[in-house]
N, C-alpha and C. Protein backbone atom coordinates (compact mmCIF):
# COMPACT_ATOMS: atom_id res chain seq x y z
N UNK A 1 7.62 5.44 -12.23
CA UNK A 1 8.87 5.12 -11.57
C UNK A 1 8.96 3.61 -11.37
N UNK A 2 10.05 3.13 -11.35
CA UNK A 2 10.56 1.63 -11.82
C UNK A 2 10.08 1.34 -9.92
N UNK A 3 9.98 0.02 -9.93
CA UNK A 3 10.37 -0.64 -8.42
C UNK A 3 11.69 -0.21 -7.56
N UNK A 4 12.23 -0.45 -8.34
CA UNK A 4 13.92 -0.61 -8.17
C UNK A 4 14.37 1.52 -7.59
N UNK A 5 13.86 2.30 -8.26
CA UNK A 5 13.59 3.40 -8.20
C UNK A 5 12.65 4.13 -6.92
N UNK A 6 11.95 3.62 -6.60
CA UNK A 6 11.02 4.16 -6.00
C UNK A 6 10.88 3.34 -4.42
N UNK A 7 11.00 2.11 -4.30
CA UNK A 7 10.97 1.41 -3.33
C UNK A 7 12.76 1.41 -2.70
N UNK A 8 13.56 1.42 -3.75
CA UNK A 8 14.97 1.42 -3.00
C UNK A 8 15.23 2.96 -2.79
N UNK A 9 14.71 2.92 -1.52
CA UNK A 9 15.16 4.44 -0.95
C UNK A 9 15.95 4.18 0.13
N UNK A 10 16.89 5.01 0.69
CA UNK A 10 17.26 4.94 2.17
C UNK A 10 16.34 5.26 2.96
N UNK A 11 16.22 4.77 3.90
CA UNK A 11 15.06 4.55 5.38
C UNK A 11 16.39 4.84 6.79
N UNK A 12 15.81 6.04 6.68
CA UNK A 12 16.67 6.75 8.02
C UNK A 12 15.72 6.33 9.19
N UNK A 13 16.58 5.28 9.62
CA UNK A 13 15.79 4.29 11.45
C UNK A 13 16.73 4.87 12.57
N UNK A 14 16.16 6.07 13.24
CA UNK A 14 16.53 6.82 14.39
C UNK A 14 15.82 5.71 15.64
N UNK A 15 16.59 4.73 15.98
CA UNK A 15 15.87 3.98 16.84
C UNK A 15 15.96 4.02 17.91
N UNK A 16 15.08 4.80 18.81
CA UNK A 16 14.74 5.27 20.29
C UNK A 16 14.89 4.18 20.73
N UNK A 17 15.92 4.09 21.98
CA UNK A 17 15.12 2.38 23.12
C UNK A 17 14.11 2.99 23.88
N UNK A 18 13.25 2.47 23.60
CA UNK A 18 11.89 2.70 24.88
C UNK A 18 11.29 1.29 25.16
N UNK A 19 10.27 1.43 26.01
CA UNK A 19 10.39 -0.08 26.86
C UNK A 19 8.71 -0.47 26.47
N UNK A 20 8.05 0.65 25.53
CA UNK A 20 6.78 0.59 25.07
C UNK A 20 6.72 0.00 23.53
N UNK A 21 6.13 -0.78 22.92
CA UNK A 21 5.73 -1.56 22.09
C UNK A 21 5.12 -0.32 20.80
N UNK A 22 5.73 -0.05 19.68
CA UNK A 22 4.96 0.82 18.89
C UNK A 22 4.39 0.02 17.77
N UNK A 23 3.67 0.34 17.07
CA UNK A 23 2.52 -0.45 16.07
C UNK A 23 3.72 -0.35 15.09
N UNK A 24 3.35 -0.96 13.84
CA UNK A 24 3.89 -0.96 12.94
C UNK A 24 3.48 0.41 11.90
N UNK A 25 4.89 0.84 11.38
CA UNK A 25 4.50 2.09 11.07
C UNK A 25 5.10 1.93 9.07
N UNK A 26 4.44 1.56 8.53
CA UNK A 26 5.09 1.70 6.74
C UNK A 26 6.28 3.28 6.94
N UNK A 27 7.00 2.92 6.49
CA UNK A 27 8.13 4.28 6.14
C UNK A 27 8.33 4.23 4.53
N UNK A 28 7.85 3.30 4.09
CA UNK A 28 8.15 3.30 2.29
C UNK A 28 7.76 2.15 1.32
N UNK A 29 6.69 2.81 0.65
CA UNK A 29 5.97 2.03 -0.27
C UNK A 29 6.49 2.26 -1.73
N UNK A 30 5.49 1.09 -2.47
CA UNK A 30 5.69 1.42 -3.81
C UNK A 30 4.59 1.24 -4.30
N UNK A 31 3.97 1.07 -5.96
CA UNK A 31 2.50 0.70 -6.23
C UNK A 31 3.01 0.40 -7.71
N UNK A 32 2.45 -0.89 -8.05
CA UNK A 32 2.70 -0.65 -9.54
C UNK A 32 1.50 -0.08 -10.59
N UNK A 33 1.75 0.54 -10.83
CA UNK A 33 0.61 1.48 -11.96
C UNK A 33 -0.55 0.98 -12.52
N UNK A 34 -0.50 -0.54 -13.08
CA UNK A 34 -1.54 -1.44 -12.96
C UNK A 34 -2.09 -1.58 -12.23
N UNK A 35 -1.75 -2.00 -10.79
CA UNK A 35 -2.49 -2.88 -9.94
C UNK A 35 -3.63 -2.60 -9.67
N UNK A 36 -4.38 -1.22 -9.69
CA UNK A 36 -5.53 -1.36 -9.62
C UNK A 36 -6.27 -2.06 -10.10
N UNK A 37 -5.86 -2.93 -11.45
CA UNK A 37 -7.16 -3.63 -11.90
C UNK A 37 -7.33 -4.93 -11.36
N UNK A 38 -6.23 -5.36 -10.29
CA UNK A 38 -5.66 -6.69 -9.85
C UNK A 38 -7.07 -6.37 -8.63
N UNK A 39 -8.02 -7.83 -7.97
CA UNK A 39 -8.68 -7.88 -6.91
C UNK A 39 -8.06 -9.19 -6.55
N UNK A 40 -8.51 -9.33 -5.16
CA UNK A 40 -8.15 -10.74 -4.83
C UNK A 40 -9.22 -11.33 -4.34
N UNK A 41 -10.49 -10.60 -4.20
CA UNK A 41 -11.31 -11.10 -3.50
C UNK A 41 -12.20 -12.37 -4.39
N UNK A 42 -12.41 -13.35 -3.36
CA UNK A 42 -12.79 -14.64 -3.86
C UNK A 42 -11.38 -15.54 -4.68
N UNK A 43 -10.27 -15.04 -4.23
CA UNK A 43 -9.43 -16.04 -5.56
C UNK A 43 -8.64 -16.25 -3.94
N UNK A 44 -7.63 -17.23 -4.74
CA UNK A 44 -6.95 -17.89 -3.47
C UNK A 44 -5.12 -17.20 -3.56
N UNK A 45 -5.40 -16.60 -2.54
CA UNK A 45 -3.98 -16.12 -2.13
C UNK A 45 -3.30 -16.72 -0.94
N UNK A 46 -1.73 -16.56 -1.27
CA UNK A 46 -0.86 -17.75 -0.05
C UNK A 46 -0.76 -16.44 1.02
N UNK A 47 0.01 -16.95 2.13
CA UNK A 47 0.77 -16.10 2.93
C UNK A 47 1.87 -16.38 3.34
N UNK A 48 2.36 -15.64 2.81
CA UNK A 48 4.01 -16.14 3.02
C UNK A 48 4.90 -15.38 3.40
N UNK A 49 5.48 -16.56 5.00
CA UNK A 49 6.07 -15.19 5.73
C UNK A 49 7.55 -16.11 5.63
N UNK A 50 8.59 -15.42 5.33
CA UNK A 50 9.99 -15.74 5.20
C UNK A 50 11.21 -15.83 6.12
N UNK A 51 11.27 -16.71 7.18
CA UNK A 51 11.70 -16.69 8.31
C UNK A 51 12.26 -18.27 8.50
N UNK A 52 13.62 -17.74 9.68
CA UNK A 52 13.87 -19.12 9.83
C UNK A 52 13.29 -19.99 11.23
N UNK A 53 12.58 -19.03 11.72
CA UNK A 53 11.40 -19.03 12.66
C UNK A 53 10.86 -19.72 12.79
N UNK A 54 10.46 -21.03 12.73
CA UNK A 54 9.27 -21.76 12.14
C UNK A 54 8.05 -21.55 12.90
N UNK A 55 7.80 -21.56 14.11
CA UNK A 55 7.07 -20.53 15.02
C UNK A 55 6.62 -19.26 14.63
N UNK A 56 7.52 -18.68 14.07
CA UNK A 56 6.94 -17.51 13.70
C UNK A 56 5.95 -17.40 12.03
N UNK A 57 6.28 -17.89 11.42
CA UNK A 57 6.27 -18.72 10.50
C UNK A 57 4.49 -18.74 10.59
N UNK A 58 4.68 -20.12 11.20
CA UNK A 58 3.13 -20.87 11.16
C UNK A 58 2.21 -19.84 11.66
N UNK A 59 2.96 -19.17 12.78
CA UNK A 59 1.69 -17.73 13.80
C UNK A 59 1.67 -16.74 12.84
N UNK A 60 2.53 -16.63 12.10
CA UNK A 60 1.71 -15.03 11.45
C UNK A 60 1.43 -15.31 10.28
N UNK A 61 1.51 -16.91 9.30
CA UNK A 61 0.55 -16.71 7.73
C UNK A 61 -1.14 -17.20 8.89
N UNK A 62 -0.96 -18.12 9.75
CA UNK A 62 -2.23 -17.89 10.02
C UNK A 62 -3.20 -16.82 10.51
N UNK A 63 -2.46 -15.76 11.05
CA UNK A 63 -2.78 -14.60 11.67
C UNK A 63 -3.51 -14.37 9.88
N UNK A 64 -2.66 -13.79 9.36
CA UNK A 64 -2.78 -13.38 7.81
C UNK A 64 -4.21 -14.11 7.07
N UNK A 65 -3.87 -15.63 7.18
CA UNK A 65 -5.26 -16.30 6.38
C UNK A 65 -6.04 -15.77 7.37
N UNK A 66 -6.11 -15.72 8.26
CA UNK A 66 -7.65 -15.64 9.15
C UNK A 66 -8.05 -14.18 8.93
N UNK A 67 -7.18 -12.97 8.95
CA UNK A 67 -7.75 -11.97 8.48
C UNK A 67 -8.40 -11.76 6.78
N UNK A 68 -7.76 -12.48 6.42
CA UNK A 68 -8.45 -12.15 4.62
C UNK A 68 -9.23 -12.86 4.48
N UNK A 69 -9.45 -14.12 4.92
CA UNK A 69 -10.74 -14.57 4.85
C UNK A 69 -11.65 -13.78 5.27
N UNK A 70 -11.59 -13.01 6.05
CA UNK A 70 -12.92 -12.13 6.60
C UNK A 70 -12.78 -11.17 5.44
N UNK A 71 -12.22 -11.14 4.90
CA UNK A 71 -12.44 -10.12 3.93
C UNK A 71 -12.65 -10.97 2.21
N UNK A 72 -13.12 -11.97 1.90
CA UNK A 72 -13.16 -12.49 1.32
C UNK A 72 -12.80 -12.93 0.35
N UNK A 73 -11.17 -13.42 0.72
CA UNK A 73 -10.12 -13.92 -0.15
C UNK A 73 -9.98 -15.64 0.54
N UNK A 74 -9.67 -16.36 -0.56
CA UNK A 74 -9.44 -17.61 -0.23
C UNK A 74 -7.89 -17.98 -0.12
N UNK A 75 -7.57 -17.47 1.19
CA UNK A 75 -6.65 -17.26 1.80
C UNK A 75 -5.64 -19.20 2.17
N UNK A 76 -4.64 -19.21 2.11
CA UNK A 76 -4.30 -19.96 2.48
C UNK A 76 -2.73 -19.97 3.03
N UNK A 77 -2.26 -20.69 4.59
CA UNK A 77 -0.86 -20.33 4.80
C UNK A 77 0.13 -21.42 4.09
N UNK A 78 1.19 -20.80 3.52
CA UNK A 78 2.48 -21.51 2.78
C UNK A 78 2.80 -22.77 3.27
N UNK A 79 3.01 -22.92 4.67
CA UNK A 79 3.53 -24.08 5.18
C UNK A 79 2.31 -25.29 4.94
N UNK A 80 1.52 -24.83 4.79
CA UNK A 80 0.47 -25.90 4.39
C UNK A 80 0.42 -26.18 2.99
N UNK A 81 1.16 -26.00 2.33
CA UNK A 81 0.97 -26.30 1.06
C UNK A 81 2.12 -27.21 -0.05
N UNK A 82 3.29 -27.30 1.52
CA UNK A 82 4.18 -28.08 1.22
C UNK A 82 4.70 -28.23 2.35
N UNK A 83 6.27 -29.72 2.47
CA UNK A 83 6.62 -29.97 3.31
C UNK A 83 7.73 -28.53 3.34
N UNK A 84 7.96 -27.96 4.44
CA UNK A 84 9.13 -27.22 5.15
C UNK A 84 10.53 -27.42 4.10
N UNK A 85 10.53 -28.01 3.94
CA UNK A 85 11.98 -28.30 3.09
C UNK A 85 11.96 -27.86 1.38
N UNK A 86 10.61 -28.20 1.11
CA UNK A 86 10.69 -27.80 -0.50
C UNK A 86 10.07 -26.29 -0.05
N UNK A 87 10.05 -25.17 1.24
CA UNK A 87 9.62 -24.28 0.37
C UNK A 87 10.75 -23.29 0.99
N UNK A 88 11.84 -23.73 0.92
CA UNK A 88 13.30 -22.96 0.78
C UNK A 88 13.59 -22.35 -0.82
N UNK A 89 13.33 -22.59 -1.38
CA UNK A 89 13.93 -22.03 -2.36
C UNK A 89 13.03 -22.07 -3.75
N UNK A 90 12.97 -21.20 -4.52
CA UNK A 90 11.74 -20.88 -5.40
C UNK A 90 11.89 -22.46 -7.00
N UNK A 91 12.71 -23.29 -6.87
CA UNK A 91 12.71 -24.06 -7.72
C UNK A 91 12.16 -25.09 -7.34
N UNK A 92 12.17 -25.02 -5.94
CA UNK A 92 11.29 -26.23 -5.36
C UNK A 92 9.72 -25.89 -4.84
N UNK A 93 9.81 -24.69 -4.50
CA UNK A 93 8.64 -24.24 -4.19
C UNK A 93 7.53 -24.28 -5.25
N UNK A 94 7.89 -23.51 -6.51
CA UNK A 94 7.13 -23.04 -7.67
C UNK A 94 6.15 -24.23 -7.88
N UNK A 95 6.32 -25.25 -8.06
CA UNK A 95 5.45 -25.86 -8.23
C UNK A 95 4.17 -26.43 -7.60
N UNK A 96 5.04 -26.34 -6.13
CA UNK A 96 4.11 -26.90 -4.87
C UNK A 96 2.63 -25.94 -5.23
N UNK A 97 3.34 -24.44 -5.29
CA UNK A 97 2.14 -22.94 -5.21
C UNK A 97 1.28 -23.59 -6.73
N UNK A 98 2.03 -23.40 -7.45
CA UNK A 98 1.31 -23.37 -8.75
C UNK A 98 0.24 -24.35 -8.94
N UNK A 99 1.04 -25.98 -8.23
CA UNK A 99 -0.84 -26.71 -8.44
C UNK A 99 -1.71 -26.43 -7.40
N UNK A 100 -1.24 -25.74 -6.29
CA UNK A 100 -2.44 -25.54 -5.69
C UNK A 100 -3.21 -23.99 -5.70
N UNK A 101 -3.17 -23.26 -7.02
CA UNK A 101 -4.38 -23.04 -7.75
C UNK A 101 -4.01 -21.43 -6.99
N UNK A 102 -2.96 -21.05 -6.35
CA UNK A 102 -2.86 -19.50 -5.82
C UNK A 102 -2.43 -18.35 -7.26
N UNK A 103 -3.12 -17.80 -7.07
CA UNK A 103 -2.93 -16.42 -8.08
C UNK A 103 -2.17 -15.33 -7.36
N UNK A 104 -2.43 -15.30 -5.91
CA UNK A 104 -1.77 -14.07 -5.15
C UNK A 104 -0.77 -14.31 -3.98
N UNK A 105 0.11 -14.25 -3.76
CA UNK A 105 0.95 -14.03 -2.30
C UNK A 105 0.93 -12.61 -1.79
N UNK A 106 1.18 -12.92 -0.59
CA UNK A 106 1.61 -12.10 0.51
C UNK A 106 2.49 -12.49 1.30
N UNK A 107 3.66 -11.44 1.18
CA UNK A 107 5.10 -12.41 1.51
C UNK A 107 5.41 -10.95 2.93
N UNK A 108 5.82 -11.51 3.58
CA UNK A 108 6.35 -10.89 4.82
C UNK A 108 7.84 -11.11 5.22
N UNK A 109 8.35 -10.43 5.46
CA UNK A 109 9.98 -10.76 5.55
C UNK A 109 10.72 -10.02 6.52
N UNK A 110 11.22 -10.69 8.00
CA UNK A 110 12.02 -9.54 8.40
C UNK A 110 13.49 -9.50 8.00
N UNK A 111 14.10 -8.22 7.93
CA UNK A 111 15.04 -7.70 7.20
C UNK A 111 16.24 -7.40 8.35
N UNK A 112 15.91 -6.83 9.57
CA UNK A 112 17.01 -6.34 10.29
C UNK A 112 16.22 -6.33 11.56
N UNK A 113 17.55 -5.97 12.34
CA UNK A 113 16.74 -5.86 13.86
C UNK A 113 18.25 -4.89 14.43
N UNK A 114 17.71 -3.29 15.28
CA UNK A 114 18.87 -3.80 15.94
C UNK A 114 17.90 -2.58 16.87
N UNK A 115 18.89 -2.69 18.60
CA UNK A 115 18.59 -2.60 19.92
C UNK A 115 19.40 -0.95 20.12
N UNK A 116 20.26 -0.39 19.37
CA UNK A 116 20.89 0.62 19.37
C UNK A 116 20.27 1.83 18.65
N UNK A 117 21.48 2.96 19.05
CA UNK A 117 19.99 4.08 18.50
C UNK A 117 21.35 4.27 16.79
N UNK A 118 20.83 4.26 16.44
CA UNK A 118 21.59 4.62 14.21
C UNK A 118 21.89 6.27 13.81
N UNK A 119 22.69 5.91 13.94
CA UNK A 119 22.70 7.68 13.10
C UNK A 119 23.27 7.97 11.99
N UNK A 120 23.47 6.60 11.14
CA UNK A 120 23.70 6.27 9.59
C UNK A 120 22.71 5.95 9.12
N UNK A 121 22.44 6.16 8.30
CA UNK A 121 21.12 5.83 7.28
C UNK A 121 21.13 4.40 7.35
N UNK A 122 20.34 3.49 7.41
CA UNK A 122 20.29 2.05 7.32
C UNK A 122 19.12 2.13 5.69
N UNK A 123 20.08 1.16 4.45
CA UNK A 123 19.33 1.06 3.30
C UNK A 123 18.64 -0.38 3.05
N UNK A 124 17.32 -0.24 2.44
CA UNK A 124 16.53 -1.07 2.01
C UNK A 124 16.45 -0.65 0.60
N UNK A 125 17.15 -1.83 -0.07
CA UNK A 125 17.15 -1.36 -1.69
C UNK A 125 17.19 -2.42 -2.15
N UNK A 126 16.42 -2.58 -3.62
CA UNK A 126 15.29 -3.85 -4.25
C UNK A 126 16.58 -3.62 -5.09
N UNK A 127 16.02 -4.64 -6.07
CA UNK A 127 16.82 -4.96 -7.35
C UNK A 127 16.24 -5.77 -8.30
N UNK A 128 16.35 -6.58 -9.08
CA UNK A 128 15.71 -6.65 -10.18
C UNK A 128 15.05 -8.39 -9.82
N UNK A 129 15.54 -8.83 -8.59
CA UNK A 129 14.70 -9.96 -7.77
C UNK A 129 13.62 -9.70 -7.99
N UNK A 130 12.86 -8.50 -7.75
CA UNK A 130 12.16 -8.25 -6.79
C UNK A 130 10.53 -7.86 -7.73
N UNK A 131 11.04 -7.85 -8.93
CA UNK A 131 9.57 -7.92 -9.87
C UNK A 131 9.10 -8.78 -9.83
N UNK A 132 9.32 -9.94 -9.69
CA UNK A 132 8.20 -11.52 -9.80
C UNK A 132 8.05 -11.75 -8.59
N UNK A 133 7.14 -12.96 -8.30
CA UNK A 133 7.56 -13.52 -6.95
C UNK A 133 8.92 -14.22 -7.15
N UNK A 134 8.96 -15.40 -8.17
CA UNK A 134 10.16 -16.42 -8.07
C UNK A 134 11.41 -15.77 -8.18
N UNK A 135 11.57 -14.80 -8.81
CA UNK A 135 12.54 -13.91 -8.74
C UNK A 135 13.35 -14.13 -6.89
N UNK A 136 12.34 -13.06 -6.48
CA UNK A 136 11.98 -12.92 -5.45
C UNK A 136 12.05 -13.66 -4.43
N UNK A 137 12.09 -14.79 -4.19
CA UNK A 137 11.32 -15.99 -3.52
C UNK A 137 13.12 -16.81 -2.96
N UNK A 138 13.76 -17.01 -3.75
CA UNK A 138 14.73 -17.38 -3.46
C UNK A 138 16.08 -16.12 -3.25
N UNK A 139 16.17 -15.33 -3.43
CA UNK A 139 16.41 -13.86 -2.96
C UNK A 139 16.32 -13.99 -1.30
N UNK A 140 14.88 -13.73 -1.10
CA UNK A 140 14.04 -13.82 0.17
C UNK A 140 14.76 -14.64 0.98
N UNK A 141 14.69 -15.81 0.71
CA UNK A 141 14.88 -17.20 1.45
C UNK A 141 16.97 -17.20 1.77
N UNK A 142 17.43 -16.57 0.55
CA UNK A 142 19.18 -16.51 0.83
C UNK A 142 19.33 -15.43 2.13
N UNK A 143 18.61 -14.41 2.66
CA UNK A 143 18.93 -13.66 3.66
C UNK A 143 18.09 -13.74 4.36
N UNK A 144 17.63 -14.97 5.07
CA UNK A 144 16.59 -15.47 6.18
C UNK A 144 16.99 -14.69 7.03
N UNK A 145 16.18 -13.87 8.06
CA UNK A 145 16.22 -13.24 9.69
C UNK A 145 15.68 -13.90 10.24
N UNK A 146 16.32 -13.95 11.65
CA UNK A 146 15.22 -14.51 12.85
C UNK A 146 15.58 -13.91 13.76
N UNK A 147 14.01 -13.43 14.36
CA UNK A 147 14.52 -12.14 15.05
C UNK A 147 14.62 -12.81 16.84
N UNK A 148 15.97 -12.60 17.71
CA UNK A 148 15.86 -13.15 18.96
C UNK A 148 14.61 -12.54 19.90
N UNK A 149 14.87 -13.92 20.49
CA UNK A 149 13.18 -14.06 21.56
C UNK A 149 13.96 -13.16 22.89
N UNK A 150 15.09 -13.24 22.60
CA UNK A 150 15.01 -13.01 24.34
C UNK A 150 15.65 -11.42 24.58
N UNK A 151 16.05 -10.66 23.05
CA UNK A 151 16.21 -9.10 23.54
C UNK A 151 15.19 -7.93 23.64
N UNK A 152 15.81 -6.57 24.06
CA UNK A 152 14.19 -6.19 24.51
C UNK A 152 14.59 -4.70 24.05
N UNK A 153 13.48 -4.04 23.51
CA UNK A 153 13.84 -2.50 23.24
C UNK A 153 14.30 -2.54 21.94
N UNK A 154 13.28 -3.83 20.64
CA UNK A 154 14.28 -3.83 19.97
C UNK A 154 13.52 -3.06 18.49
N UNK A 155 14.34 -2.87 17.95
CA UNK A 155 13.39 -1.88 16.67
C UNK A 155 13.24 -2.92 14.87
N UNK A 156 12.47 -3.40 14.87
CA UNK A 156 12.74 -4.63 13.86
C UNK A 156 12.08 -4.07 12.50
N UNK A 157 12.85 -4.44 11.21
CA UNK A 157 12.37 -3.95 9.94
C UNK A 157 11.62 -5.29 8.92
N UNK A 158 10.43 -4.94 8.91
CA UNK A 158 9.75 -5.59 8.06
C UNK A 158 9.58 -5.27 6.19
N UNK A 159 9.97 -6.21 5.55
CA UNK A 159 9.09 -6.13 4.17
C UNK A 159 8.35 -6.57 4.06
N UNK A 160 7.12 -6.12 3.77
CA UNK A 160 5.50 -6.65 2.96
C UNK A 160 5.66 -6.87 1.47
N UNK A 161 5.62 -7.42 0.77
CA UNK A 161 5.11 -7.66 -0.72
C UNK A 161 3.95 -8.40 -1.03
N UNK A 162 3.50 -8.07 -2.21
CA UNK A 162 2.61 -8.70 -2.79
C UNK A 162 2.46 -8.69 -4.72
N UNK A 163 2.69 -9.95 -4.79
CA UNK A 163 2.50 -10.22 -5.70
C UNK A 163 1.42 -10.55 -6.43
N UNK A 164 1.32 -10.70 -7.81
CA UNK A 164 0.09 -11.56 -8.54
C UNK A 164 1.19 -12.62 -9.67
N UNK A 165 0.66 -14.14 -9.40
CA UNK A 165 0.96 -14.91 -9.63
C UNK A 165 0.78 -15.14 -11.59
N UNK A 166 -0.73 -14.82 -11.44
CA UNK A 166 -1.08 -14.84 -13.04
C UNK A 166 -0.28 -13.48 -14.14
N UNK A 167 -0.13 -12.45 -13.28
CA UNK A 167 0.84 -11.52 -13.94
C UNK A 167 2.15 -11.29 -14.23
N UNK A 168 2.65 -12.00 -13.03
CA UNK A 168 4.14 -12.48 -12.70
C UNK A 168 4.79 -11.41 -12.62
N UNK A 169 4.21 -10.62 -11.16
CA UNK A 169 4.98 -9.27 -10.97
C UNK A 169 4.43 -9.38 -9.57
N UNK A 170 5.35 -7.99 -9.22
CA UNK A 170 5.29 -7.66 -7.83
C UNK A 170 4.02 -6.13 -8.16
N UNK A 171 3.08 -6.30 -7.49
CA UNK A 171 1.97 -5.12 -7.50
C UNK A 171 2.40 -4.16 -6.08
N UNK A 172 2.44 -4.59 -5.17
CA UNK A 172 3.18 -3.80 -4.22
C UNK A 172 4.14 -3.78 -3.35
N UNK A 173 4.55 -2.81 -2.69
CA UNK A 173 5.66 -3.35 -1.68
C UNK A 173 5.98 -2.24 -0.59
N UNK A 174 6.42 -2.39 0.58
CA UNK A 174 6.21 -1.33 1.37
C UNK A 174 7.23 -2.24 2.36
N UNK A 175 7.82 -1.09 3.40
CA UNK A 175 9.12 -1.73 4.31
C UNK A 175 8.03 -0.90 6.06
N UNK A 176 8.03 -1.56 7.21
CA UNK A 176 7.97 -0.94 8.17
C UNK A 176 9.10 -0.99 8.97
N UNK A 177 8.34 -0.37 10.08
CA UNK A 177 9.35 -0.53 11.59
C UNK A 177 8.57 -0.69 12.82
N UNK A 178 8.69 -1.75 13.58
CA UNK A 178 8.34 -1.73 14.75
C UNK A 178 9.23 -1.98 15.68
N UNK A 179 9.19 -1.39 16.65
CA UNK A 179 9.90 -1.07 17.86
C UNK A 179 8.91 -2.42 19.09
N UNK A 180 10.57 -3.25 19.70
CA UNK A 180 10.03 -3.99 20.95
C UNK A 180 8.96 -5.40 20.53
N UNK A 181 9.57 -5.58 19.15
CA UNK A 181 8.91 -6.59 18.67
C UNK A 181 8.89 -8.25 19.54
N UNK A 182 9.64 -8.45 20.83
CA UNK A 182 9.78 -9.16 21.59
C UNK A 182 8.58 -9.76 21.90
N UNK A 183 7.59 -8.99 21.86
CA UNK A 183 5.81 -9.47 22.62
C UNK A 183 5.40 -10.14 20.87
N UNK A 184 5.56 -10.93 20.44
CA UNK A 184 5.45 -12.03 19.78
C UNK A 184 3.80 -11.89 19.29
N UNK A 185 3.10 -12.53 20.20
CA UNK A 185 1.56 -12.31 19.57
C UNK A 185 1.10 -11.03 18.88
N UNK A 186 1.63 -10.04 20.06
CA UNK A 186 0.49 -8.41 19.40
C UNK A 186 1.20 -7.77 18.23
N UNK A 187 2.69 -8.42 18.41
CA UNK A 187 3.45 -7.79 17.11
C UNK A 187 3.14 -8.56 15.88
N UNK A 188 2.78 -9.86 15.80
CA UNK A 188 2.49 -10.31 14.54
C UNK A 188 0.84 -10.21 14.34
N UNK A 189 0.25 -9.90 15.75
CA UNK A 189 -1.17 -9.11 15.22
C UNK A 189 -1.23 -7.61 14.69
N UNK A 190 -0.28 -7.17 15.49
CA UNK A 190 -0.17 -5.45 14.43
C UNK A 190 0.10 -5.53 12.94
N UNK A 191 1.00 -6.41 13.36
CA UNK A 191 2.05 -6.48 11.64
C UNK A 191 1.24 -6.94 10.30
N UNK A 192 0.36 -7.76 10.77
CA UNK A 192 -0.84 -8.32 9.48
C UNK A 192 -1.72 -7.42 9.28
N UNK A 193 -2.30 -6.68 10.56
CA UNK A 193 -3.46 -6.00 10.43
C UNK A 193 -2.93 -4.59 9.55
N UNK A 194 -1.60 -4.00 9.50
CA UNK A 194 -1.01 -3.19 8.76
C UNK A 194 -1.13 -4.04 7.80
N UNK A 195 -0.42 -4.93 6.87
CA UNK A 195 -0.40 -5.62 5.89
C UNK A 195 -1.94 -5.50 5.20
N UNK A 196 -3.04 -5.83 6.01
CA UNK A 196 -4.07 -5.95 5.18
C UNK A 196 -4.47 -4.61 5.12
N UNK A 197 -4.66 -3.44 6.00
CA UNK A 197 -4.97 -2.18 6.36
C UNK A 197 -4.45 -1.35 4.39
N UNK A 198 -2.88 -1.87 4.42
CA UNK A 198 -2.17 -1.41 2.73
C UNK A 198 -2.88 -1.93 1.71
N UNK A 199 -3.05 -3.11 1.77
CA UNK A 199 -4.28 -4.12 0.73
C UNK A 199 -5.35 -3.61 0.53
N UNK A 200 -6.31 -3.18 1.83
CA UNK A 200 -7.52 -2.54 1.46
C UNK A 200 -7.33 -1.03 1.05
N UNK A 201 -6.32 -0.33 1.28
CA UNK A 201 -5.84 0.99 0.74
C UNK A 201 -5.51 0.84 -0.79
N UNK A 202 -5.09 -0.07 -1.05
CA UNK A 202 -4.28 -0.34 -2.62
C UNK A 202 -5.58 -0.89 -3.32
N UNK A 203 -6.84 -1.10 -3.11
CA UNK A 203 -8.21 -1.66 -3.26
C UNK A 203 -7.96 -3.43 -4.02
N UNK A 204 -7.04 -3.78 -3.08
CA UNK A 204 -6.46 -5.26 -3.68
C UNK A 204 -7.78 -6.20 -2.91
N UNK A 205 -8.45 -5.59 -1.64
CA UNK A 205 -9.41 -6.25 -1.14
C UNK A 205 -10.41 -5.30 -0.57
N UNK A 206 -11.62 -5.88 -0.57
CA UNK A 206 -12.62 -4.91 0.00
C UNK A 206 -12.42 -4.23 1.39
C-alpha cells in the first residue's frame, strides 16, 4: 500500500475536555516495506521539529537528540545546523543538512489543536509531498502550527516522520493525539519518548 493510501486515513478525534494530561497515543501509522533494512544506529540523524514556536522548537529536537544518543545514533538538533531563517523552507535548508553529513531526520509537526469535543471526522491526508523529506520539508514549513500557551483541556495532533536522507524517502510516518498539551515539558517528554518508543518498534534503532 502506497503512503498516500495507507497513512491518509480519516482520524475520528472524539475530544473529551478533561483537566488530566493523556500520553501520546499513535492513532495511524504507516511503514515503508523496505525500511527494515534502514538502521540509524551510529550514523547522524537531525531532529526536526516544525513549528513557529521557537521555544518549542529548540525543547523538543533537544529532548529528541538526548534520547537517541542513548540509544546510539549521532543525533543532532536542526536549529543547530543553521541560522533560523535558512531553515524555513527546503531550498534553503537542503544544503545546510546535506553538508553536515545527516542521512536521517526525524521531523515532528503539530497539525491541529482544538479545545471542543468533534463529531466530524477531522482528516489527516498525505500526498505526494510526503515521500522525500524535501518534498516534504517545505509542505511542512507552508502550514506552521503553534500551539497556544495559555488554553487548557486542549487535544493537540501530532505528525512524526522519518525519513532516510541517502534513500530519499519517507520510511515512516504515524499521526498522534494528546490531550492538555498546555504542560509544555512532560508533553514534549511524552511526545519524543513515543517517537523513539515507534523507532525502536520499526527496528530503525536498538
Amino acid at each position: 500500500m502506497t503512503p498516500r493510501g495507507a497513512i491518509g486515513v480519516a482520524l475520528v478525534l472524539l475530544l473529551a475536555i478533561d483537566a488530566r494530561a493523556d500520553k501520546p497515543a499513535f492513532t495511524s501509522t504507516w511503514k515503508a516495506p523496505d525500511a527494515a533494512g534502514v538502521r540509524f544506529i551510529g550514523k547522524k540523524v537531525a531532529a526536526l521539529v516544525i513549528s513557529g514556536d521557537m521555544n518549542l522548537r529548540v525543547s523538543a529536537e533537544e529532548q529528541l537528540v538526548a534520547v537517541l544518543a542513548k540509544r546510539g545514533v549521532q543525533a543532532v538538533a536542526t536549529y543547530r545546523l543553521a541560522p533560523a531563517e535558512e531553515l524555513t523552507t527546503a531550498e534553503r535548508a537542503r544544503p545546510w543538512i546535506e553538508r553536515a553529513g545527516v542521512e536521517g531526520v526525524v521531523a515532528l509537526r503539530p497539525i491541529s489543536a482544538d479545545t471542543e469535543i468533534v463529531n466530524s471526522p477531522a482528516q489527516w491526508v498525505t500526498n505526494s509531498y510526503y515521500s522525500t523529506l524535501w518534498g516534504y520539508y517545505g509542505y511542512g514549513w507552508s502550514g506552521v502550527y503553534t500551539p497556544a500557551s495559555s488554553r487548557r483541556d486542549t487535544t493537540i495532533v501530532v505528525e512524526t516522520l522519518i525519513f532516510s536522507l541517502p534513500l530519499d524517502k519517507l520510511l515512516w510516518g504515524g499521526v498522534s493525539t494528546t490531550t492538555d498539551p498546555e504542560k509544555t515539558p512532560e508533553f514534549l517528554r511524552q511526545l519524543v519518548e513515543a517517537a523513539v518508543k515507534e523507532m525502536k518498534k520499526q527496528r530503525l534503532i536498538p
